[in-house]
Protein backbone atom coordinates (compact mmCIF):
# COMPACT_ATOMS: atom_id res chain seq x y z
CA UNK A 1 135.55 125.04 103.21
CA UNK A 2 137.81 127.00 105.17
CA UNK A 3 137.87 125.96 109.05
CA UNK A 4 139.79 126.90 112.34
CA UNK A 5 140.13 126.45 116.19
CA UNK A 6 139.88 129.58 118.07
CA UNK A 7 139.67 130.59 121.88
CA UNK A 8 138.73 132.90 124.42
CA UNK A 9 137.40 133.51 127.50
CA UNK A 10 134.55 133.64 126.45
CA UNK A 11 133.01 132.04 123.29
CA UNK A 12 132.05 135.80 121.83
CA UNK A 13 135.51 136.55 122.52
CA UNK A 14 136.24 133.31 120.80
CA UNK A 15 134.31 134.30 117.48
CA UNK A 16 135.81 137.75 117.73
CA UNK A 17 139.46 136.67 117.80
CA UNK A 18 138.46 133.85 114.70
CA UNK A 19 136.75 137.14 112.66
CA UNK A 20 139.15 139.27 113.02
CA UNK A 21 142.29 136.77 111.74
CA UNK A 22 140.00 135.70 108.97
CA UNK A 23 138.90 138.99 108.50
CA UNK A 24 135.54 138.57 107.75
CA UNK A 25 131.92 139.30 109.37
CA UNK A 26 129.71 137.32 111.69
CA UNK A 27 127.51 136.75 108.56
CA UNK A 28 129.92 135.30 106.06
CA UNK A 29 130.97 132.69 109.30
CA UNK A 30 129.40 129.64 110.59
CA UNK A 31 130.09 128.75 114.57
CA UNK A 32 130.41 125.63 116.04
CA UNK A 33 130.83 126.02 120.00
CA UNK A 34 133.25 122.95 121.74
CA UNK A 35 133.40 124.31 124.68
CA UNK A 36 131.75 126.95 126.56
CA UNK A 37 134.21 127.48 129.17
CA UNK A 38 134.43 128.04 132.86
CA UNK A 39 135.37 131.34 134.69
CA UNK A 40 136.66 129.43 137.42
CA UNK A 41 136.41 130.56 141.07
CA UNK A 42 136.88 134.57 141.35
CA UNK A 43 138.41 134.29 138.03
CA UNK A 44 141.21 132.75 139.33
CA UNK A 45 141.13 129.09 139.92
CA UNK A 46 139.59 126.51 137.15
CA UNK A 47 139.40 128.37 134.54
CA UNK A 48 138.90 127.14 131.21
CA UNK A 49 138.76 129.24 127.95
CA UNK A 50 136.15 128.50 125.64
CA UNK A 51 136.73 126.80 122.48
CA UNK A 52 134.71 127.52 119.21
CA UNK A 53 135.34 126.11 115.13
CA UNK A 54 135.00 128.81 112.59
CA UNK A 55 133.87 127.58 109.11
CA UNK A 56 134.09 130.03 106.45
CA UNK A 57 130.66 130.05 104.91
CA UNK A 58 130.56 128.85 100.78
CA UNK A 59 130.16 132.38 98.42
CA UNK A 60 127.55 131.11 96.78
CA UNK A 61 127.07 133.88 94.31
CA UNK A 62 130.80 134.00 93.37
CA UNK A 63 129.99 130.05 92.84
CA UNK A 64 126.88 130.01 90.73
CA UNK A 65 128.55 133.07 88.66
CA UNK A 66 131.72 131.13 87.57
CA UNK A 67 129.72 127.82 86.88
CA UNK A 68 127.12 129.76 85.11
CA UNK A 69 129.82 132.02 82.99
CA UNK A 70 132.10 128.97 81.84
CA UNK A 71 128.84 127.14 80.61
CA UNK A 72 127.16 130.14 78.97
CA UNK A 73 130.52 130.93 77.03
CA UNK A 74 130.37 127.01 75.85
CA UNK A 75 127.05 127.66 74.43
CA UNK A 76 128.30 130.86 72.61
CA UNK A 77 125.55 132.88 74.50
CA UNK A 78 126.27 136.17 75.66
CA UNK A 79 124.11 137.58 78.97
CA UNK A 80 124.22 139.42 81.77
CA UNK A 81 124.03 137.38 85.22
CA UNK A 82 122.58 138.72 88.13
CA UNK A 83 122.21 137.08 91.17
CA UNK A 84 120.39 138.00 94.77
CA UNK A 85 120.72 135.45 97.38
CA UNK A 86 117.83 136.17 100.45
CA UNK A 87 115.84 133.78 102.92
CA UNK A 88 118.14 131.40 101.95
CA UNK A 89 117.37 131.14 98.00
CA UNK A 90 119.68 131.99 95.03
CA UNK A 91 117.55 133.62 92.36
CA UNK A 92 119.48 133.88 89.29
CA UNK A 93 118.43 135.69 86.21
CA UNK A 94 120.20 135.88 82.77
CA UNK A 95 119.48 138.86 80.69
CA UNK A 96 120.08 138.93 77.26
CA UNK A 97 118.77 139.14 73.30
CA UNK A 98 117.84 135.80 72.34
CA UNK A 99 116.63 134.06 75.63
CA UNK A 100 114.73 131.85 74.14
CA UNK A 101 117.04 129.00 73.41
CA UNK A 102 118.31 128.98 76.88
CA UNK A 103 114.50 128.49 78.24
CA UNK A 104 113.65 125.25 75.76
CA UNK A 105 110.61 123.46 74.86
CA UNK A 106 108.31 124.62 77.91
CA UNK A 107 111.47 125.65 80.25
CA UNK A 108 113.33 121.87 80.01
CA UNK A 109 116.45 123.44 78.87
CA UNK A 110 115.92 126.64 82.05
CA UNK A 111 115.10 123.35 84.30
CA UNK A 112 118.25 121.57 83.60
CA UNK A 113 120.74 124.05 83.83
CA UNK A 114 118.97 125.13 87.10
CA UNK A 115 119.37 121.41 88.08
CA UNK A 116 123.18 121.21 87.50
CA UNK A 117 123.41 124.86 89.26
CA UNK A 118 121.58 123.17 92.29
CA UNK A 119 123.91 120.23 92.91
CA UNK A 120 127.13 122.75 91.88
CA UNK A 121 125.96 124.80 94.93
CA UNK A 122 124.84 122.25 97.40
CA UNK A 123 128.06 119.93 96.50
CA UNK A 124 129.46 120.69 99.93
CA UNK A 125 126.15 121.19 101.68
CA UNK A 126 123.73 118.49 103.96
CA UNK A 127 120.05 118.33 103.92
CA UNK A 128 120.12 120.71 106.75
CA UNK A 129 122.09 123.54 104.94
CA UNK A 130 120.19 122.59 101.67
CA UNK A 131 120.33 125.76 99.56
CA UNK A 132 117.29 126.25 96.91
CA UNK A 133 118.00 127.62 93.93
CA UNK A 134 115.76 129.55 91.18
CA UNK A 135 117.26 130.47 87.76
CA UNK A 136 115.12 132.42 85.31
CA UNK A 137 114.84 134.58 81.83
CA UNK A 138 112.59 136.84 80.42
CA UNK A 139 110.41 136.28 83.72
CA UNK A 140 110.09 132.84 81.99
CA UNK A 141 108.37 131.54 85.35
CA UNK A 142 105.97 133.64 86.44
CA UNK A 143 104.75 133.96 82.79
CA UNK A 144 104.64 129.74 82.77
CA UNK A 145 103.05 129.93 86.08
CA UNK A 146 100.19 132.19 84.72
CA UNK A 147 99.58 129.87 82.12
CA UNK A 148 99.50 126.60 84.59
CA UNK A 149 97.12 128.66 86.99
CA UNK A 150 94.86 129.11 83.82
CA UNK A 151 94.87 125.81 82.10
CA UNK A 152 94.36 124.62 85.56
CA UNK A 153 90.95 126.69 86.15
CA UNK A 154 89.84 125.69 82.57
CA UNK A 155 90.28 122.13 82.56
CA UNK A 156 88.68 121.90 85.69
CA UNK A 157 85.38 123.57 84.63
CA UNK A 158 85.43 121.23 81.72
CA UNK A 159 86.05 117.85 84.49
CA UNK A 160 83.12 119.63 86.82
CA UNK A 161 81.12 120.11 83.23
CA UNK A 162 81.26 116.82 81.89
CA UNK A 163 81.95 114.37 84.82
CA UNK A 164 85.34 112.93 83.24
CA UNK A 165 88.38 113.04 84.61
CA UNK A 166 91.51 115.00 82.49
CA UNK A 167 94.89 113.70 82.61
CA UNK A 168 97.15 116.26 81.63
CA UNK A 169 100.66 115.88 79.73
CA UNK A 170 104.12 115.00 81.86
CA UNK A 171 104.88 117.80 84.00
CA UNK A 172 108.32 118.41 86.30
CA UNK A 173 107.13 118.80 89.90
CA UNK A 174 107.58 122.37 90.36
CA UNK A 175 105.03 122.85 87.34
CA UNK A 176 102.29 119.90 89.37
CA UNK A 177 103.03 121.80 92.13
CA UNK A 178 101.54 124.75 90.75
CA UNK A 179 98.52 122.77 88.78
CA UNK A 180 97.70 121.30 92.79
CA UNK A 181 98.09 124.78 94.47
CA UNK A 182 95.63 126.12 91.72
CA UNK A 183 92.76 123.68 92.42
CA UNK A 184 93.21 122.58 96.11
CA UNK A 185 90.00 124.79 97.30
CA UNK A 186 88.22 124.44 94.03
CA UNK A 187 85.00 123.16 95.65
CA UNK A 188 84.35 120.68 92.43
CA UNK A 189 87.50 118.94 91.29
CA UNK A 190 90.50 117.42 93.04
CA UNK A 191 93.55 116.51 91.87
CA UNK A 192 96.50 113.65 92.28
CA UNK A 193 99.55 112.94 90.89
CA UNK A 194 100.37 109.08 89.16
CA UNK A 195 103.30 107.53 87.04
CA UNK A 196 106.95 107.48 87.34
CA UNK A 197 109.31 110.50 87.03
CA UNK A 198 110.08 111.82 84.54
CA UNK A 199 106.30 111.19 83.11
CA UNK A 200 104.61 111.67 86.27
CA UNK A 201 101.17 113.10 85.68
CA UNK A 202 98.66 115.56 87.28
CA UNK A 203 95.18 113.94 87.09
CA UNK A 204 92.03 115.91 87.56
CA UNK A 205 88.47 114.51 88.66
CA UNK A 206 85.37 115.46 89.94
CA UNK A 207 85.08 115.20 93.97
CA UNK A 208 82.95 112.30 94.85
């Protein structure tokens, strides 16, 4: 990433002067203060300019678009991209005939390439600038979501019915999230997770 030293005499005057020789907006910026400065005595004596670092911020769409692209053409899949990136998450959709070989057996192939697209983004990033990412087709999760929320709701009447626990199959944790979310006021059944990744399971039981 793109970084340099600017000053001022004050450190807004300091951001200004970096913005306007890298020519960019406060948004596409991040600001790192040194030095606030000092205005001296009357302006006169002891004064100190203040001192700021001006980090051009990653493009993340411009990022996700050319990884995304160069694998896609690999594949021999042809798609439109489109990209939003708000509160800090990069939802990605592809668009195109023939989705379903990019979404796989129950979304593993959507989940990996989101994966790679994930540590492609954050390559340059720290936990504390840790960008999420959510790449979808067809409206692949909310439709797998649905389907979660329902099995979910089923199974448990059948745990509450019978008094027997219900392991289900291996899930990814964004798909045990949802199967947890689903039954965490259910006033019958609770739920935990056991086993290793990737063949962690979601277990339902009866409350005791």
């Amino acid at each position: 990433m793109k970084s340099i030293e600017m000053v001022g005499r004050t450190v807004e005057e300091a951001i200004d002067n970096g913005l306007k020789v890298l020519r960019l907006t406060r948004d596409k910026v991040k600001v790192e203060v040194i030095d606030k400065g000092n205005k001296g005595i009357l302006g006169l004596l002891g004064t100190k300019p203040a001192k700021v670092i001006i980090t051009v911020k990653e493009d993340y769409e411009v990022i996700a678009r050319k990884f995304l692209r160069e694998l896609l053409d690999k594949l021999g899949i042809k798609c439109e991209i489109h990209i939003k990136d708000e509160d800090n998450i990069l939802k990605v959709n592809l668009v195109g005939p023939k989705m379903g070989i990019l979404i796989g057996h129950r979304g593993e192939t959507l989940d990996a390439i989101q994966y790679l697209l994930s540590l492609v983004i954050n390559k340059n990033n720290d936990e504390n600038s840790y960008k999420k990412v959510i790449l979808d087709t067809e409206n692949y999760r909310k439709k797998r979501e649905e389907t979660l929320v329902k099995l979910a709701n089923r199974l448990a009447y059948k745990v509450k019915r019978y008094n027997k626990s219900i392991t289900l199959e291996p899930m990814n944790p964004y798909e045990r999230r949802i199967i947890h979310s689903a039954l965490q006021n259910n006033p019958y059944v609770t739920t935990h997770s056991e086993g290793e990744e990737p063949y962690r399971k979601v277990v339902i039981e009866v409350k005791k």
